[in-house]
PDB file of N, CA and C in Angstrom:
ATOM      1  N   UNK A   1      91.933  14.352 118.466  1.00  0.00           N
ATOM      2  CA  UNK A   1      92.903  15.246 117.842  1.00  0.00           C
ATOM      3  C   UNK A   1      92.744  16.623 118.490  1.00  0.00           C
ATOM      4  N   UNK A   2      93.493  16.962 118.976  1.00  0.00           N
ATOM      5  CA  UNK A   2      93.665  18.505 119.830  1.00  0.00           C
ATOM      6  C   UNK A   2      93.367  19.876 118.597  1.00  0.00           C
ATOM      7  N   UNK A   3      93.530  20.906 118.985  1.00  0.00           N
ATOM      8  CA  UNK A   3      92.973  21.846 118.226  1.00  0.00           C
ATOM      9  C   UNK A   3      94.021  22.228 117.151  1.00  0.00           C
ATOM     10  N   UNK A   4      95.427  22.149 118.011  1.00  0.00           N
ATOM     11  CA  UNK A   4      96.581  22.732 116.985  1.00  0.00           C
ATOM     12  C   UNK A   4      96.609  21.735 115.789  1.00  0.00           C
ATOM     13  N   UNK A   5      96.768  20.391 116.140  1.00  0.00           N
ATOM     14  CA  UNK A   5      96.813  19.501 114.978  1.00  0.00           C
ATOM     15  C   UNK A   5      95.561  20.017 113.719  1.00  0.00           C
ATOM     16  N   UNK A   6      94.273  20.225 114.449  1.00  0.00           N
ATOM     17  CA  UNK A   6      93.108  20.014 113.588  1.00  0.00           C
ATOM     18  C   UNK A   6      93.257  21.226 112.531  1.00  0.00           C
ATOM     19  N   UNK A   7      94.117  22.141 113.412  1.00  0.00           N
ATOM     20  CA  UNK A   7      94.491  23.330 112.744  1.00  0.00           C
ATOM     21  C   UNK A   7      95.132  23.376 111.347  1.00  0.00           C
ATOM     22  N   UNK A   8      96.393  22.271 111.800  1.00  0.00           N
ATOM     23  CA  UNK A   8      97.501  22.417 110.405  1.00  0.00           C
ATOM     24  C   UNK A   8      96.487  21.165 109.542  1.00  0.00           C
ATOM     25  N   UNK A   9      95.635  20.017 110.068  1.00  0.00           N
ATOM     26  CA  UNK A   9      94.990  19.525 109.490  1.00  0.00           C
ATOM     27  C   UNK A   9      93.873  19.798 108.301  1.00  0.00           C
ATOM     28  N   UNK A  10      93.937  20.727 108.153  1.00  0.00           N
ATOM     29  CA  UNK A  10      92.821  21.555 107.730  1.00  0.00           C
ATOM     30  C   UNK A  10      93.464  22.078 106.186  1.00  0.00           C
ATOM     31  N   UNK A  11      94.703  22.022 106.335  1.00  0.00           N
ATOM     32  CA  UNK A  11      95.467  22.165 104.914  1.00  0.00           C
ATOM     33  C   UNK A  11      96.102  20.891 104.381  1.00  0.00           C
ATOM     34  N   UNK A  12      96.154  20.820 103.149  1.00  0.00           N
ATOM     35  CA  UNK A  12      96.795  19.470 102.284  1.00  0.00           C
ATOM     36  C   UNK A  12      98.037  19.345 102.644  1.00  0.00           C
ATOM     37  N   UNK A  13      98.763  18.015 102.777  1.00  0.00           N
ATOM     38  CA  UNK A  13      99.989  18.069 103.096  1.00  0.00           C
ATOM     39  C   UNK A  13     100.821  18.638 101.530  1.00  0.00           C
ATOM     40  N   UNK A  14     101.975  19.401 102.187  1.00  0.00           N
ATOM     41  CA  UNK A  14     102.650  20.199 101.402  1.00  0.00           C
ATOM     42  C   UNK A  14     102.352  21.457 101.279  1.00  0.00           C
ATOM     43  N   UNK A  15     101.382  21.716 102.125  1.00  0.00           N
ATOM     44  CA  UNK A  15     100.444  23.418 102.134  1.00  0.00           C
ATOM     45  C   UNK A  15     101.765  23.975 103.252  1.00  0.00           C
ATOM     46  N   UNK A  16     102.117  25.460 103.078  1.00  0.00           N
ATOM     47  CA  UNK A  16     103.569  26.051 103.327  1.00  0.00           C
ATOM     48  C   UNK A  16     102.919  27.030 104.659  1.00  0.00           C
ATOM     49  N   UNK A  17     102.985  26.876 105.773  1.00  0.00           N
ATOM     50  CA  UNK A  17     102.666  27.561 106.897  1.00  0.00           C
ATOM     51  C   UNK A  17     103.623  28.147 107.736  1.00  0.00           C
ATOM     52  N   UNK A  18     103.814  28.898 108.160  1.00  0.00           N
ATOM     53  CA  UNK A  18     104.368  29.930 109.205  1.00  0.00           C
ATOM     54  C   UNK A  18     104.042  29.283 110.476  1.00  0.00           C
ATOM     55  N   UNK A  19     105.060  29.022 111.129  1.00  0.00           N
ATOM     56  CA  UNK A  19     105.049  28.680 112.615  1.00  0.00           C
ATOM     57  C   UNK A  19     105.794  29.901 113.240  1.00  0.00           C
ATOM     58  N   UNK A  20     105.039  30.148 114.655  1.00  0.00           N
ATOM     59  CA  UNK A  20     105.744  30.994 115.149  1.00  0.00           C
ATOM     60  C   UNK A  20     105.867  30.182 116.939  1.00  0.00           C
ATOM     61  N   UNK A  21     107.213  30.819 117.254  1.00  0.00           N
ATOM     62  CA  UNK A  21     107.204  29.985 118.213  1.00  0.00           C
ATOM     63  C   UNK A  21     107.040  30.668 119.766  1.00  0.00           C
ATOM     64  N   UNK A  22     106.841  30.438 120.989  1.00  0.00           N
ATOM     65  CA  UNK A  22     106.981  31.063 122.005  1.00  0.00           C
ATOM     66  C   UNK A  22     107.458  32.154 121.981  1.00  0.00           C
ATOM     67  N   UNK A  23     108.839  31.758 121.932  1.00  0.00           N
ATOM     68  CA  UNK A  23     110.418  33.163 121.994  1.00  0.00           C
ATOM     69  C   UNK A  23     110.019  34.343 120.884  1.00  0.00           C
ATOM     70  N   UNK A  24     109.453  34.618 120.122  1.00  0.00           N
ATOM     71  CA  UNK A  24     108.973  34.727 118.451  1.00  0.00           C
ATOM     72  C   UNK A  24     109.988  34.497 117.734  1.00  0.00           C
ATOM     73  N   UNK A  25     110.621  33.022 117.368  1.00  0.00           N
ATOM     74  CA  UNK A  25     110.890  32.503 116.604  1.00  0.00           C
ATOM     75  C   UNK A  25     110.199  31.879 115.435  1.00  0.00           C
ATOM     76  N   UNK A  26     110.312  32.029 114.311  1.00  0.00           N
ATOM     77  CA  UNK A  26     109.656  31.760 113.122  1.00  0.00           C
ATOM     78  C   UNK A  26     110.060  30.885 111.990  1.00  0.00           C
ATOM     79  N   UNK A  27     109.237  29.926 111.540  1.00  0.00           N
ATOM     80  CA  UNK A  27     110.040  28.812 110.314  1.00  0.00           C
ATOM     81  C   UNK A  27     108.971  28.971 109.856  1.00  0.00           C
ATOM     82  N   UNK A  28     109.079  28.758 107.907  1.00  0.00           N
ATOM     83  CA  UNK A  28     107.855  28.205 107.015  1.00  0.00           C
ATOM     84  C   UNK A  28     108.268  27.070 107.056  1.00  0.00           C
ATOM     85  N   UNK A  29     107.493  26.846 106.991  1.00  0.00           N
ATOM     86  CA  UNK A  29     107.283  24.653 106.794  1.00  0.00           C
ATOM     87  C   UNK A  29     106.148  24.599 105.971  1.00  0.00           C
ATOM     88  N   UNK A  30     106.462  23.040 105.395  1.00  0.00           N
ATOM     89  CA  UNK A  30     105.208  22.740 104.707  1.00  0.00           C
ATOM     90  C   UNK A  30     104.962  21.250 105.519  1.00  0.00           C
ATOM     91  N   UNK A  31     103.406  20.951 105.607  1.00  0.00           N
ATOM     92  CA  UNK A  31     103.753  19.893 106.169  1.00  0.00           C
ATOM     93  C   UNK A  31     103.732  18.337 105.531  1.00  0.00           C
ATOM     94  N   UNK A  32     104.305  17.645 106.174  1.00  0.00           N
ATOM     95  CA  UNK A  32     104.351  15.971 105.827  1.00  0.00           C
ATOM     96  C   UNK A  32     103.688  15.321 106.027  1.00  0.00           C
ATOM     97  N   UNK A  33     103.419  15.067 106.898  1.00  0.00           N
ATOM     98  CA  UNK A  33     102.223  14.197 107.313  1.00  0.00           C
ATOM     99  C   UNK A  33     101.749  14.128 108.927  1.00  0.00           C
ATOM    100  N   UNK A  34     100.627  13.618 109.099  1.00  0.00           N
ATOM    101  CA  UNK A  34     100.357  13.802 110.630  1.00  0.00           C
ATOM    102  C   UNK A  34      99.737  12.343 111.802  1.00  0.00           C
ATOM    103  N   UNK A  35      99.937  11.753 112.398  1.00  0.00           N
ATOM    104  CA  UNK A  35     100.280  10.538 112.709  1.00  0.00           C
ATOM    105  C   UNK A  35      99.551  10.585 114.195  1.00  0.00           C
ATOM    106  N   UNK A  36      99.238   9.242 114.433  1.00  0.00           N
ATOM    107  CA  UNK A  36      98.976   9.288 116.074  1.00  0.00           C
ATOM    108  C   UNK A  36     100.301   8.635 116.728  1.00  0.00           C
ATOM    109  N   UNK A  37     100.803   9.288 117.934  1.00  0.00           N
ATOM    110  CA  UNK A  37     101.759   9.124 118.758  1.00  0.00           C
ATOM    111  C   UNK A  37     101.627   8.779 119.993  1.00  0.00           C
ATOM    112  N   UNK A  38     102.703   8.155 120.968  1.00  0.00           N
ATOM    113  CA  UNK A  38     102.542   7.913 122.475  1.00  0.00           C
ATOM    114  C   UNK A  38     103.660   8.774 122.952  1.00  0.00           C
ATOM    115  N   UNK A  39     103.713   8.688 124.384  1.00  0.00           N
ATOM    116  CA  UNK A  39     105.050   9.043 125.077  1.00  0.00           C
ATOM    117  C   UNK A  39     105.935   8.242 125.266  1.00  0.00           C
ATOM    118  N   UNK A  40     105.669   6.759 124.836  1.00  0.00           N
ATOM    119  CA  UNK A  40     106.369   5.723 124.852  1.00  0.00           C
ATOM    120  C   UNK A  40     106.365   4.552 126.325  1.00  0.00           C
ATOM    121  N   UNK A  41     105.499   5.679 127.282  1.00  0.00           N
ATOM    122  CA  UNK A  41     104.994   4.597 127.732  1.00  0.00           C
ATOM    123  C   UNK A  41     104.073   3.318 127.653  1.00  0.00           C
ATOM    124  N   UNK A  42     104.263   2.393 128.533  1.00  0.00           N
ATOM    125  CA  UNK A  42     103.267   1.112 128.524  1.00  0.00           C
ATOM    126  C   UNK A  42     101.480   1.320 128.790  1.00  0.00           C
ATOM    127  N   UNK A  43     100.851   0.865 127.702  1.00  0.00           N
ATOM    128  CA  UNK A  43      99.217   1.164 128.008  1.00  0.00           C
ATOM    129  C   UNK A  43      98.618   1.312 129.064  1.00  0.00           C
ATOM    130  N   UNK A  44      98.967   0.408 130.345  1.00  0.00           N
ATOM    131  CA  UNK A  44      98.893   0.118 131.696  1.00  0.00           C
ATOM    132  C   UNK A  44      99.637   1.380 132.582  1.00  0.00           C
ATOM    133  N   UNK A  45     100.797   1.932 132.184  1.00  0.00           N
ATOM    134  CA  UNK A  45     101.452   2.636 133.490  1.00  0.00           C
ATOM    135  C   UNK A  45     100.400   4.166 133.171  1.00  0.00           C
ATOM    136  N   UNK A  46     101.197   4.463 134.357  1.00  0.00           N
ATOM    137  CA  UNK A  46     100.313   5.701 135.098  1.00  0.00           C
ATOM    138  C   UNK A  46     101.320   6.859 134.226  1.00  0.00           C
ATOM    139  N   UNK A  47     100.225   7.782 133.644  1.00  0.00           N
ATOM    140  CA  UNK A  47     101.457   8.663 132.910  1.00  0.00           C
ATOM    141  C   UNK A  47     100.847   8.358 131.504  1.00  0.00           C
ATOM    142  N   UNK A  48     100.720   7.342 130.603  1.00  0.00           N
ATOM    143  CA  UNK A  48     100.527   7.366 129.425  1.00  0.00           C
ATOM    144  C   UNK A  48      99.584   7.859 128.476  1.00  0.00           C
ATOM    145  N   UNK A  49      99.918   8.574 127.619  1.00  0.00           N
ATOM    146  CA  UNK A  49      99.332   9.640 126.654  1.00  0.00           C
ATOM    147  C   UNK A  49      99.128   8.735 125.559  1.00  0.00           C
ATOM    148  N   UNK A  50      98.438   9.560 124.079  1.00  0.00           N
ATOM    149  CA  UNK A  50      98.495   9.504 122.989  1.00  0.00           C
ATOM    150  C   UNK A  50      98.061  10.660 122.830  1.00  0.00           C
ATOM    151  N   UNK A  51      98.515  10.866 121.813  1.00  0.00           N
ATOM    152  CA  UNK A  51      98.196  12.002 120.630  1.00  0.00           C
ATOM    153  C   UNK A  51      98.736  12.155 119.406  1.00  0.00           C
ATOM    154  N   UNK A  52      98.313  13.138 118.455  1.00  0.00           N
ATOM    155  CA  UNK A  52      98.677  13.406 117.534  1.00  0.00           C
ATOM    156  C   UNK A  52      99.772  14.751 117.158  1.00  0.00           C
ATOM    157  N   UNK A  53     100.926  14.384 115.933  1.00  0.00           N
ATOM    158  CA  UNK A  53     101.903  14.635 115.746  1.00  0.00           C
ATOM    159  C   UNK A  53     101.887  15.218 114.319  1.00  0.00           C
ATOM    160  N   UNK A  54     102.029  16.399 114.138  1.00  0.00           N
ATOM    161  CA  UNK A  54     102.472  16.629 112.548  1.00  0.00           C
ATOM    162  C   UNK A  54     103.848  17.017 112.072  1.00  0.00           C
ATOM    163  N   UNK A  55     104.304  16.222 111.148  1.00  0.00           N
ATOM    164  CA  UNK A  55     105.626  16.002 110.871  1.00  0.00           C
ATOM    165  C   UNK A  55     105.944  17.112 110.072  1.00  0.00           C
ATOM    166  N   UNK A  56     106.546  18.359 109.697  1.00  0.00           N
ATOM    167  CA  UNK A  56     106.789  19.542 108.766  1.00  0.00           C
ATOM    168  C   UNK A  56     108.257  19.460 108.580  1.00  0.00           C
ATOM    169  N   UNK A  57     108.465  19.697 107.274  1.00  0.00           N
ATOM    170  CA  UNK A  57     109.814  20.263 106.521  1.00  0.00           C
ATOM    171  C   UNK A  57     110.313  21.444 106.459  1.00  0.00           C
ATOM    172  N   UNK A  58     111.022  21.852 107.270  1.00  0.00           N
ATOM    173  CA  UNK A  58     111.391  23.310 107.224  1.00  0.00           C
ATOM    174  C   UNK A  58     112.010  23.919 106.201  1.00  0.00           C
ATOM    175  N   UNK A  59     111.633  24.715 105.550  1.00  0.00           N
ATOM    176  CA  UNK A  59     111.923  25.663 104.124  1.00  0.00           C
ATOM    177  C   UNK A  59     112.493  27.208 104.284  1.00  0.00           C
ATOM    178  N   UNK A  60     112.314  27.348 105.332  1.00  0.00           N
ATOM    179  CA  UNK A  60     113.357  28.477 105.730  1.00  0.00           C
ATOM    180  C   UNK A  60     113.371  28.743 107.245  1.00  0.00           C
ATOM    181  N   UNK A  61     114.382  29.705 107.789  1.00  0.00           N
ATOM    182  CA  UNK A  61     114.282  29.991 109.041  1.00  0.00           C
ATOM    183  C   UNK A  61     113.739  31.458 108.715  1.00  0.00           C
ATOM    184  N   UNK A  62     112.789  31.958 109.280  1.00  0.00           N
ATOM    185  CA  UNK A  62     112.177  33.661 109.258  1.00  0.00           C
ATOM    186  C   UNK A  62     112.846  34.511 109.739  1.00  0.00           C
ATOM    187  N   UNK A  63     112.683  33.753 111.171  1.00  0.00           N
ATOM    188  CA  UNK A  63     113.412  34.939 112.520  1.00  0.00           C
ATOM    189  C   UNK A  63     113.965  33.597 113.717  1.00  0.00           C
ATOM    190  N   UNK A  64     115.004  34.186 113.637  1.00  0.00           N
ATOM    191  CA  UNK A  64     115.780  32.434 114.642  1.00  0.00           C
ATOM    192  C   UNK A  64     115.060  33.168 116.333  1.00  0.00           C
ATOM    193  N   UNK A  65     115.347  32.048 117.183  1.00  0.00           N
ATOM    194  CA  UNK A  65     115.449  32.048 118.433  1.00  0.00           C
ATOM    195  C   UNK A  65     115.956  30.985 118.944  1.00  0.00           C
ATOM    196  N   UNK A  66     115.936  30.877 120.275  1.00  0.00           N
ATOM    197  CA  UNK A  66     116.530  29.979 120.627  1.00  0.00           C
ATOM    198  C   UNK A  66     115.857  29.034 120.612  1.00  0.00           C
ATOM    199  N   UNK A  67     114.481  28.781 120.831  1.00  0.00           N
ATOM    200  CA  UNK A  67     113.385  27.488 120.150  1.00  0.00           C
ATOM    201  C   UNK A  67     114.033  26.751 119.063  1.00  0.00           C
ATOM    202  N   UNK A  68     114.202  28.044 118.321  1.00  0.00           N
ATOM    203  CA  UNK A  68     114.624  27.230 116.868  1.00  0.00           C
ATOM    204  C   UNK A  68     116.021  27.520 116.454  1.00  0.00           C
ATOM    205  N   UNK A  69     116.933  27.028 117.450  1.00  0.00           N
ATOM    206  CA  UNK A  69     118.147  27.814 117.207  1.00  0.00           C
ATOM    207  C   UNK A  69     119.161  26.402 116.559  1.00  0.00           C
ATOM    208  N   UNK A  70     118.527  24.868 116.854  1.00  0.00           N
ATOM    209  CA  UNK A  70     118.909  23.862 116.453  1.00  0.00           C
ATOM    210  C   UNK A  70     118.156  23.418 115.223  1.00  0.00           C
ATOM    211  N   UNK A  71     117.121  23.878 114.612  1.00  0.00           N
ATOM    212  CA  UNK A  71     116.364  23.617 113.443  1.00  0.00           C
ATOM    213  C   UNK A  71     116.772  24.076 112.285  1.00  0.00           C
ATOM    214  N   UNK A  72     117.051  23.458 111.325  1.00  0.00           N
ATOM    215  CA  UNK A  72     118.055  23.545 110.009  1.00  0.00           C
ATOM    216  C   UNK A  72     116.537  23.509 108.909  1.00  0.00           C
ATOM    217  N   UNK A  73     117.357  24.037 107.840  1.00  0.00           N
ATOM    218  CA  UNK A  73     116.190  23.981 106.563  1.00  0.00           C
ATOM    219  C   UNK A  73     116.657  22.383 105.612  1.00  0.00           C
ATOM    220  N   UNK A  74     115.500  22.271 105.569  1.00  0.00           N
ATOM    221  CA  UNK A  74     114.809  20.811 105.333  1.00  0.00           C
ATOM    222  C   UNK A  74     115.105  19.780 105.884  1.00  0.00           C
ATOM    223  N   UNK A  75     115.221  19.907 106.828  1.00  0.00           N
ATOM    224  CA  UNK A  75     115.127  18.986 108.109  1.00  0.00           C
ATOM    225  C   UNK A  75     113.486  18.829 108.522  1.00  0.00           C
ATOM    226  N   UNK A  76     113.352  17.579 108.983  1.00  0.00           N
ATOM    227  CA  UNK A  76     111.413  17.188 109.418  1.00  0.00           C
ATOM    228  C   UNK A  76     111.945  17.542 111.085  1.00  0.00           C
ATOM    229  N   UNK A  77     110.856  18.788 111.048  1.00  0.00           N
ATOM    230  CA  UNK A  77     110.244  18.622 112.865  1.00  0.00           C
ATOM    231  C   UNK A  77     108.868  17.749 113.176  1.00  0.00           C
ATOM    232  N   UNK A  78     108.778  17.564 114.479  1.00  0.00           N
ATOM    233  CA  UNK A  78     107.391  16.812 114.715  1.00  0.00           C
ATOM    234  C   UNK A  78     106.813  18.091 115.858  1.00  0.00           C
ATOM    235  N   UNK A  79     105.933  18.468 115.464  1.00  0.00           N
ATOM    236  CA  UNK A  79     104.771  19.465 116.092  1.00  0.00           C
ATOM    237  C   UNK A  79     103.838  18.760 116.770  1.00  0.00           C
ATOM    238  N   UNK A  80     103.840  19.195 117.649  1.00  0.00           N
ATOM    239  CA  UNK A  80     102.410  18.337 119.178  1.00  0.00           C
ATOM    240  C   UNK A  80     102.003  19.109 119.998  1.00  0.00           C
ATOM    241  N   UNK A  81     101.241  19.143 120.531  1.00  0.00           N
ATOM    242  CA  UNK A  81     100.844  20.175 121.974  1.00  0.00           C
ATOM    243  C   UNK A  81     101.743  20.100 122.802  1.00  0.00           C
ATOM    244  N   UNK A  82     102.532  19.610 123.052  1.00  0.00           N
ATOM    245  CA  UNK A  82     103.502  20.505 123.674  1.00  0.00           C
ATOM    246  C   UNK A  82     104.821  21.047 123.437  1.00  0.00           C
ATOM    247  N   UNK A  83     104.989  20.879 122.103  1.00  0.00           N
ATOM    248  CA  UNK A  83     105.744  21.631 121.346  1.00  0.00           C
ATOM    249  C   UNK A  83     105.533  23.287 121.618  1.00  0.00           C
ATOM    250  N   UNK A  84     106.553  24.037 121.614  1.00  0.00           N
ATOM    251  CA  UNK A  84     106.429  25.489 121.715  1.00  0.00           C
ATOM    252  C   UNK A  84     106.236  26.111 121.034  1.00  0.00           C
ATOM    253  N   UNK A  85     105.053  26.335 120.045  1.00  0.00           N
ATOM    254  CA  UNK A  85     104.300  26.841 119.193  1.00  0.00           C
ATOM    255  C   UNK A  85     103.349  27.915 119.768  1.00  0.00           C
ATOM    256  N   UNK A  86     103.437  29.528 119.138  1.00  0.00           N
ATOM    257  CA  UNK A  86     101.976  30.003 119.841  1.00  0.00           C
ATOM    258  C   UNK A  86     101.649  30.612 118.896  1.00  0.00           C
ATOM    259  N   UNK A  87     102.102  30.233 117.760  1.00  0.00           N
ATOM    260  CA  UNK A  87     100.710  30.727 116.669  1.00  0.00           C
ATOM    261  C   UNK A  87     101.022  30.042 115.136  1.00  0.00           C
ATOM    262  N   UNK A  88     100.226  29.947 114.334  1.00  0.00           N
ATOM    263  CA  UNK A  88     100.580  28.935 113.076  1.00  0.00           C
ATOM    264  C   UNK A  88      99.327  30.271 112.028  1.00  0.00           C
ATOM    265  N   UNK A  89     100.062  30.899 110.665  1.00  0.00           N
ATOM    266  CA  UNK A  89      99.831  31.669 109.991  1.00  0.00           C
ATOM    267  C   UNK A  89     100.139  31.153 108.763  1.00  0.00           C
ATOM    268  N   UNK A  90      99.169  31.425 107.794  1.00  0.00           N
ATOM    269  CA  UNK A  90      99.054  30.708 106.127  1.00  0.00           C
ATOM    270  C   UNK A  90     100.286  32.038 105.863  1.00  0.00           C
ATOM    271  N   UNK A  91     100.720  31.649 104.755  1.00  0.00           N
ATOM    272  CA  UNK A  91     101.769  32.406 104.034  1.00  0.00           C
ATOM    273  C   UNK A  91     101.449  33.975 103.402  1.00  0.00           C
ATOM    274  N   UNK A  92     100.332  34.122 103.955  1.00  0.00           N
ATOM    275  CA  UNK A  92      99.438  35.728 103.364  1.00  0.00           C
ATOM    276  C   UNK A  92      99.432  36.777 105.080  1.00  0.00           C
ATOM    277  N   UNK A  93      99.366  35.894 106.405  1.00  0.00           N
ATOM    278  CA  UNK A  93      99.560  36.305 107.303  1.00  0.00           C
ATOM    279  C   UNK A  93      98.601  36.016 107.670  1.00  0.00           C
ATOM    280  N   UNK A  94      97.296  35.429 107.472  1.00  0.00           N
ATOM    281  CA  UNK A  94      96.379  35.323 108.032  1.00  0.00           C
ATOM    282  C   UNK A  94      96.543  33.595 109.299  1.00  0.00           C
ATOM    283  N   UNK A  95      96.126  34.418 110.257  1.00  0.00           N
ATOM    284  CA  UNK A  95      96.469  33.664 111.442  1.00  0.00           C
ATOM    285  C   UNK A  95      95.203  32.262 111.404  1.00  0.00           C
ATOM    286  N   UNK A  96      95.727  31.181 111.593  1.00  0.00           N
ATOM    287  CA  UNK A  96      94.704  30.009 111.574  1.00  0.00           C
ATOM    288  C   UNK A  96      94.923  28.886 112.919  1.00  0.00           C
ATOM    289  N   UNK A  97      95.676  29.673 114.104  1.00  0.00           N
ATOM    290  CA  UNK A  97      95.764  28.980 115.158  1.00  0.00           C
ATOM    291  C   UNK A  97      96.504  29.788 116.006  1.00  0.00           C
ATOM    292  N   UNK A  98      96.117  29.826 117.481  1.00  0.00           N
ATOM    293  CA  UNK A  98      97.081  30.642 118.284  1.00  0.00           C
ATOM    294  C   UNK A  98      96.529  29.589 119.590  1.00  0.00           C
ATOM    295  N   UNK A  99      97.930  29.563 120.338  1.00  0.00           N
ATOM    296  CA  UNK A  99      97.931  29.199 121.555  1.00  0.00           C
ATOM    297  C   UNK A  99      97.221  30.366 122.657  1.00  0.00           C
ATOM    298  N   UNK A 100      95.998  29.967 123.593  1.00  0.00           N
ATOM    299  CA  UNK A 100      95.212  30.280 124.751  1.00  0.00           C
ATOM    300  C   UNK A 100      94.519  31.608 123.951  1.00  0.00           C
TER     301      UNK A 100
END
């Protein structure tokens, strides 16, 4: 499990977090649940990943961008490392993950 996951992992699902995104685009979400994933490639080919995915409900938009310029409220996103996320903040502001 990579660091960002272990990050939002660390709160109960339904715990309400601040995503902020690259662009500084911003959604609260709470999250749903968190899952192991592939890229959909075959176990064998060259290229194939796994990792983990956390599924969040978006509960408001903060500050739009163009990241999040297709993301609607209560709609489920799926969050992964390479999702464009560079920082994830509890609802008080206190920061509990930042990208590099």
């Amino acid at each position: 499990m990579d660091e960002l996951i272990k990050a939002i992992d660390k709160y109960e699902n339904g715990t309400k977090l601040i995503y902020e995104f690259e662009d500084k685009g911003k959604i609260l979400g709470e999250t749903d649940t968190i899952y192991e994933s592939d890229n959909g490639l075959d176990l064998d080919e060259e290229g194939y990943e796994e990792y983990y995915v956390a599924v969040v409900k978006v509960i408001s938009i903060l500050q739009h961008s163009d990241v999040a310029k297709d993301i609607k409220v209560n709609s489920l996103i799926e969050i992964f490392y390479k999702y464009p996320i560079s920082g994830i903040e509890l609802e008080d502001g206190s920061l509990i993950w930042s990208r590099g």
